[in-house]
Protein backbone atom coordinates (compact mmCIF):
# COMPACT_ATOMS: atom_id res chain seq x y z
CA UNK A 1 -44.74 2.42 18.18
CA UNK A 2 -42.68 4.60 19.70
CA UNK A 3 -38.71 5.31 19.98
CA UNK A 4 -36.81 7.40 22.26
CA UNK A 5 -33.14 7.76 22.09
CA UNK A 6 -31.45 7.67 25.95
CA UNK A 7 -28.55 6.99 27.75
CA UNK A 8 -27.79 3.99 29.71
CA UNK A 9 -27.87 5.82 32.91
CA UNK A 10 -31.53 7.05 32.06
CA UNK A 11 -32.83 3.83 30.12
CA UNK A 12 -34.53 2.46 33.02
CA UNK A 13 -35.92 5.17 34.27
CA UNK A 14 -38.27 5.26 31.09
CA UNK A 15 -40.95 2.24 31.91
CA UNK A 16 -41.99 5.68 34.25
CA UNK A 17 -43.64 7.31 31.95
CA UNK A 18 -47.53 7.52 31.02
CA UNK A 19 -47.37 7.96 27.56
CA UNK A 20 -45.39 8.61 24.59
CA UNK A 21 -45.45 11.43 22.11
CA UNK A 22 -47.57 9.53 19.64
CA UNK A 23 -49.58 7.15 21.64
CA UNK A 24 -50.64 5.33 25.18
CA UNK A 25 -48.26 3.88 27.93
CA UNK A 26 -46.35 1.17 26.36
CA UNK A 27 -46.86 -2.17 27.42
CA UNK A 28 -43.11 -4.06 26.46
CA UNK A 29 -39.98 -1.90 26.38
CA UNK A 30 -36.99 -3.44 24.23
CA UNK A 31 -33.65 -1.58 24.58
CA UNK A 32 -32.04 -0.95 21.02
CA UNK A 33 -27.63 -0.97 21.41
CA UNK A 34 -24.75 0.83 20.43
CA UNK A 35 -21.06 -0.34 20.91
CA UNK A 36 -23.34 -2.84 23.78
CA UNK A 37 -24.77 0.47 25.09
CA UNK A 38 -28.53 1.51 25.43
CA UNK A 39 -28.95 4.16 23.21
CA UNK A 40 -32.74 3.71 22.49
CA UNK A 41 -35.45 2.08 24.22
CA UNK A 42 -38.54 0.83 21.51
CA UNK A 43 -41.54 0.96 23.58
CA UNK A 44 -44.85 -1.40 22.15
CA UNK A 45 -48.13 -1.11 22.65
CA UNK A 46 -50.92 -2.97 22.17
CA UNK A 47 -54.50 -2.51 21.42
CA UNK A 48 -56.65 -5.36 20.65
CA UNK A 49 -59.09 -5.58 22.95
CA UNK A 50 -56.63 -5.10 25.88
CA UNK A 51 -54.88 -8.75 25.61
CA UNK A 52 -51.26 -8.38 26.48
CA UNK A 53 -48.40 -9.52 24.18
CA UNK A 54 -47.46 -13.64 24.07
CA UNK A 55 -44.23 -14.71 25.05
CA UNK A 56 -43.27 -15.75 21.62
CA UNK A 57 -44.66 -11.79 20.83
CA UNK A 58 -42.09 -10.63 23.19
CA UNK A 59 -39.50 -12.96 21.92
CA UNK A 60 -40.15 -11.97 18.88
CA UNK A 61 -39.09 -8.15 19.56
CA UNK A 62 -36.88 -8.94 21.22
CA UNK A 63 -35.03 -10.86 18.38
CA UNK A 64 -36.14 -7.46 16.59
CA UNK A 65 -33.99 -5.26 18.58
CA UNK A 66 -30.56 -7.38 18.43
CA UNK A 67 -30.91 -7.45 14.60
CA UNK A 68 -31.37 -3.75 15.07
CA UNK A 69 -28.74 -2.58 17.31
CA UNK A 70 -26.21 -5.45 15.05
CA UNK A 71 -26.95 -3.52 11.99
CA UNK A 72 -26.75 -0.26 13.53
CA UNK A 73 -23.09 -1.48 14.83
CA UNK A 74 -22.12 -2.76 11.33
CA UNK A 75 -23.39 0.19 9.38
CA UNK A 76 -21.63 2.74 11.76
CA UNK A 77 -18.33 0.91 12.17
CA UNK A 78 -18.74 0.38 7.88
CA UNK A 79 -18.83 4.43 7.72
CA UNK A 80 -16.11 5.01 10.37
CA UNK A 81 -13.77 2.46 8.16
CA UNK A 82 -14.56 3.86 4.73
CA UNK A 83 -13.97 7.45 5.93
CA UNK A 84 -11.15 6.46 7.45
CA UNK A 85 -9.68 4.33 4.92
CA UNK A 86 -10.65 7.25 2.03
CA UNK A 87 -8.87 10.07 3.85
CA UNK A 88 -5.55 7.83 3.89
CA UNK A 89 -5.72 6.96 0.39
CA UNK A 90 -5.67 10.46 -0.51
CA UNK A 91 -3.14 11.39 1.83
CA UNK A 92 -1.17 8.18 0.13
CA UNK A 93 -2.29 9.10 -3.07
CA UNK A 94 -0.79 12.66 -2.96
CA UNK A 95 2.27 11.97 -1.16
CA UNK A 96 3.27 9.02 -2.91
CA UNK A 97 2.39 11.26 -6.58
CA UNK A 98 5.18 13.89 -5.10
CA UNK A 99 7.62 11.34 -4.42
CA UNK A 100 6.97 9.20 -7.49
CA UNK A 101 7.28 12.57 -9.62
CA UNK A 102 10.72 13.86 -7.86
CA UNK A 103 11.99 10.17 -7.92
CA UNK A 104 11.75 10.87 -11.49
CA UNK A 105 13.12 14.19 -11.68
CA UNK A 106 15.85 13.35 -9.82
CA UNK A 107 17.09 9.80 -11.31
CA UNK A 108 15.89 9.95 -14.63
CA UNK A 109 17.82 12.60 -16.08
CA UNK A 110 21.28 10.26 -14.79
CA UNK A 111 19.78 7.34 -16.01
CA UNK A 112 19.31 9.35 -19.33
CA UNK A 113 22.85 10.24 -19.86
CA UNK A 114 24.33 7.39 -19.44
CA UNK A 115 21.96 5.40 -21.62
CA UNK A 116 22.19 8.63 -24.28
CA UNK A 117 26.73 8.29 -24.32
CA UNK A 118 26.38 4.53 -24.13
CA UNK A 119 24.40 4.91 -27.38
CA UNK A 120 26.59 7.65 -29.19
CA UNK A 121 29.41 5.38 -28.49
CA UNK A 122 27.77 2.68 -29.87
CA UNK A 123 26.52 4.72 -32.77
CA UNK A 124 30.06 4.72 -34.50
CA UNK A 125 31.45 1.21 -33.41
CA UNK A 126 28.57 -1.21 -33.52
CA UNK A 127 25.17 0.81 -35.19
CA UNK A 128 23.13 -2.17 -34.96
CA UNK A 129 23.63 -2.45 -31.15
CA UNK A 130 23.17 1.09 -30.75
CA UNK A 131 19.60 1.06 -32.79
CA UNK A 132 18.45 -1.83 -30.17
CA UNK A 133 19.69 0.57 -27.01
CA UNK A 134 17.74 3.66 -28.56
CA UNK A 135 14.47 0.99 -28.83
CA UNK A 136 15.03 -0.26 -25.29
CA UNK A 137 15.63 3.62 -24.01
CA UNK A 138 12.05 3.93 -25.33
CA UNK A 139 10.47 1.20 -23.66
CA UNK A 140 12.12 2.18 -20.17
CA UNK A 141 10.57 5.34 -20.35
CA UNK A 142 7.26 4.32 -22.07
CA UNK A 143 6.87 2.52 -19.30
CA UNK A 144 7.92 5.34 -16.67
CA UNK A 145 5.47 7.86 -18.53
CA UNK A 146 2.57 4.84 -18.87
CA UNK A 147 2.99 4.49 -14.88
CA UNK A 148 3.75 7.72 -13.48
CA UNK A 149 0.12 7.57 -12.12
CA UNK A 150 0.35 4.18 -10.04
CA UNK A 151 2.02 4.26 -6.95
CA UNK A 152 1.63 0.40 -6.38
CA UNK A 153 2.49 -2.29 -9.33
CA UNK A 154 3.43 -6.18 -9.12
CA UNK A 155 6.51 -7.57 -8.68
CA UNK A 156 6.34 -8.98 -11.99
CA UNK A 157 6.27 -5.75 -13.59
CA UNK A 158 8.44 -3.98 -11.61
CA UNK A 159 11.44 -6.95 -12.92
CA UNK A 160 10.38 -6.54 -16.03
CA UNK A 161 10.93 -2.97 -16.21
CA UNK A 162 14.30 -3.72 -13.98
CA UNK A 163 15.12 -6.06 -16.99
CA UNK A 164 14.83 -3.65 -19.41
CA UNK A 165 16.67 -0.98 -17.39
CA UNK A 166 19.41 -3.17 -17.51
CA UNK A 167 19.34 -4.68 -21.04
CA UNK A 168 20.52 -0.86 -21.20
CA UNK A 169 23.32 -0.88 -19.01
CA UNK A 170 24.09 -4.53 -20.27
CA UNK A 171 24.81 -2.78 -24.01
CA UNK A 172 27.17 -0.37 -21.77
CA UNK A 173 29.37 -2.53 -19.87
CA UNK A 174 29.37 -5.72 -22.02
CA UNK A 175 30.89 -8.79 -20.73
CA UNK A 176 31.88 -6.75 -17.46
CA UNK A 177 28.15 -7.16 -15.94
CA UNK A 178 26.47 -10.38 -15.19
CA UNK A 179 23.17 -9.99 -13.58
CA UNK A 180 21.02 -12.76 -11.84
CA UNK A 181 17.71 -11.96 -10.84
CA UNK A 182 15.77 -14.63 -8.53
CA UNK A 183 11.72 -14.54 -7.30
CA UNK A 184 9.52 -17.09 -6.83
CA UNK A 185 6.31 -17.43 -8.77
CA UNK A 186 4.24 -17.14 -5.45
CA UNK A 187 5.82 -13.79 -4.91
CA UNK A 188 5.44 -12.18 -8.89
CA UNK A 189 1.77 -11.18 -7.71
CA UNK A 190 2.58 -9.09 -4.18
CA UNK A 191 2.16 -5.34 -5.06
CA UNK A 192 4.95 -3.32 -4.23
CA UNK A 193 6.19 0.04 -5.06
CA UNK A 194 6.63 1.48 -8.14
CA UNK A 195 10.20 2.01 -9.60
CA UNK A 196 11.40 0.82 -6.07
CA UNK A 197 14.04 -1.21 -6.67
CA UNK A 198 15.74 0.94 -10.11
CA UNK A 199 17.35 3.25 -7.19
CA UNK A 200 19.15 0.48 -5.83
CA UNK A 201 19.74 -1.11 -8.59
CA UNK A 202 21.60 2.53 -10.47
CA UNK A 203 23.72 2.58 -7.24
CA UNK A 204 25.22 -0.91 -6.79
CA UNK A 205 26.21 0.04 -10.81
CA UNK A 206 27.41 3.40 -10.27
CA UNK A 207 29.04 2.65 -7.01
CA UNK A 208 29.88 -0.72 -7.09
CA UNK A 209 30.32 -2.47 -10.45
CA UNK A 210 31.41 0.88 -12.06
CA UNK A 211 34.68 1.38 -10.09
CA UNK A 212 35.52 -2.42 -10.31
CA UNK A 213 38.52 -3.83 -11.95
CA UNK A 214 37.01 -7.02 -14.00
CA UNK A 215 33.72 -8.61 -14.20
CA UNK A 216 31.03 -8.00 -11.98
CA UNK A 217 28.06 -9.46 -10.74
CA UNK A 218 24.69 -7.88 -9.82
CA UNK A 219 22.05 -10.30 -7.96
CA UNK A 220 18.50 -9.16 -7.31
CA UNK A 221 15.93 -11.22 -5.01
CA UNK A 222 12.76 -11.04 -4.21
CA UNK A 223 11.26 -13.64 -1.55
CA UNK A 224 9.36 -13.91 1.18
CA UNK A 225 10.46 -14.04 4.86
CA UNK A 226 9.06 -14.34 8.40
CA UNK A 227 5.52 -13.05 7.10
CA UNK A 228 7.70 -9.99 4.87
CA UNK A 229 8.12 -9.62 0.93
CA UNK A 230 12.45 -8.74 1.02
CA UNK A 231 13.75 -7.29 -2.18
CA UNK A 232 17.92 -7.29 -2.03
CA UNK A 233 19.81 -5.78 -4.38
CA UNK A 234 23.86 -7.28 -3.62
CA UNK A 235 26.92 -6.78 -6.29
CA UNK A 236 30.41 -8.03 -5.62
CA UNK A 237 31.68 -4.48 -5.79
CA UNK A 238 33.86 -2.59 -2.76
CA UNK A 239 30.56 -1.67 -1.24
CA UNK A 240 30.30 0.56 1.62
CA UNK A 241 32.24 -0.38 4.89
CA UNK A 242 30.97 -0.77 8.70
CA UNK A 243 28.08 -2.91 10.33
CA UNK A 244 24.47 -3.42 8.97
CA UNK A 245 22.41 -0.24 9.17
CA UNK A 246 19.17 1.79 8.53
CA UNK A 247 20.23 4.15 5.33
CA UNK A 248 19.02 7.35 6.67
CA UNK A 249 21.03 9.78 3.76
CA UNK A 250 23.56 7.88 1.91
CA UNK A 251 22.33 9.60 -1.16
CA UNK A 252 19.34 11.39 -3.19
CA UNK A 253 17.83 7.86 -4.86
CA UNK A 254 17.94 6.12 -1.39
CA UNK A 255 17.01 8.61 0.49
CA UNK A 256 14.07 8.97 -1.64
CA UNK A 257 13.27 5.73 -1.57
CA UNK A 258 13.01 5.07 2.04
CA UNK A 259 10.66 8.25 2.29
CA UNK A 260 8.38 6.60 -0.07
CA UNK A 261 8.40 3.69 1.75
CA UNK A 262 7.59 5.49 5.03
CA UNK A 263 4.74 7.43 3.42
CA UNK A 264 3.12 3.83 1.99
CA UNK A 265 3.67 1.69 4.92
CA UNK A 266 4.59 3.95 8.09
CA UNK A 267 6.62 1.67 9.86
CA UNK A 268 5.79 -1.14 8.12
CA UNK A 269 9.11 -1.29 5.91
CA UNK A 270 12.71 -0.42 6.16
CA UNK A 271 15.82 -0.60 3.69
CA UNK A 272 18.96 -1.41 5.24
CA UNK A 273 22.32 -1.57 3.45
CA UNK A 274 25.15 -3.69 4.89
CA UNK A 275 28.85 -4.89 3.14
């Protein structure tokens, strides 16, 4: 048995030749694909007392060669995809680590100081309340530290942590901040980005609530529309002026986000900000 690799153009021209490099003339040629090209020819031969093969014989490798050239196919396009699909995790892997860590760097230590003069406030008027901010501080960033290494968690966790990022903020403004949070249960499992929605979240307090005269409200919403997951952040602060648009630098925690969101999904995702 005897297999020759060729190119279409040349695959014919094959049946010319007396012998093979390990044996006589073949008697049945069966062509062996690639992407639905001739790439090999399997020449048989036969020597049993000269009989020639049986149709069913023939059938037979022929049946041979379309397994063949099908597993071929699946086995090469198997390699191309994993190669493929391990070169972009690591380029997601390491990007998204970068942003993740200077998300961090960058919003943390604001977070930090607000929580820390919320607490020495708190510390002289109300000790009890300021003992349950310092435990809450600790689970915020427990969980920052315990996640810095996953660029992708549920939307589950991701309002829990947003929860407990605002039981914090909830100790600061008191009565003045009423926050409604709204997902479905059929959208808690969806992965989405880690710590993507505290950045939105710290600026419709700083620069919405914050400046307000009264109580405020913060809603957060996570659902699923025209085949998209859609997180919105909305407060009933002065919020920024003009028609809907893409944020493109409003700020270092938005501006940060969206890049992360560009490295994850390409152009698979946008944030938007309107009044």
């Amino acid at each position: 048995k005897v297999a020759w690799p060729v190119c279409t153009a040349c695959a014919a021209s094959l049946t010319d030749r007396s012998a093979g490099p390990d044996g006589p003339k073949p008697e049945v040629y069966v062509a062996i694909r690639a992407n639905g090209c001739v790439d090999h020819l399997l020449g048989v031969s036969v020597d049993l007392q000269g009989r020639s093969f049986l149709q069913n014989e023939i059938a037979f490798l022929q049946g041979l060669a379309s397994l063949i050239s099908a597993r071929r196919d699946a086995l090469a396009a198997e390699a191309v995809r994993l190669e493929v699909q391990s070169r972009e995790w690591n380029l997601r892997q390491q990007a998204t680590t970068a942003e993740l860590q200077a998300l961090r760097a960058q919003v943390n230590p604001h977070f930090l100081f607000n929580a820390l003069n919320t607490i020495a406030d708190l510390v002289i008027v109300d000790p009890r309340k300021a003992e349950r901010a310092i435990e809450m501080l600790a689970e915020t960033f427990r969980y920052v530290l315990m996640n810095h290494h996953r660029h992708m968690v549920s939307v589950a966790e991701e309002l829990d942590f947003i929860r407990q990022y605002l039981a914090i903020e909830q100790v600061r403004f008191g009565a003045r901040l009423t926050v409604q949070i709204e997902a479905d249960p059929t959208v808690r499992v969806h992965s989405i980005p880690a710590l993507i929605l505290q950045p939105l979240v710290e600026n419709a307090i700083k620069h919405g609530l914050a400046p307000k005269v009264g109580p405020g409200l913060l809603k957060i919403e996570v659902c699923e529309a025209n085949g998209c997951l859609c997180l919105s952040v909305e407060d009933n602060g002065d919020g920024p002026l003009g028609p809907r648009r893409p944020i493109k630098s409003t700020g270092t925690g938005l501006r940060n986000t969206s890049d992360r969101l560009t490295t994850l999904t390409r152009e698979d995702s946008r944030i938007t900000m309107e009044p």
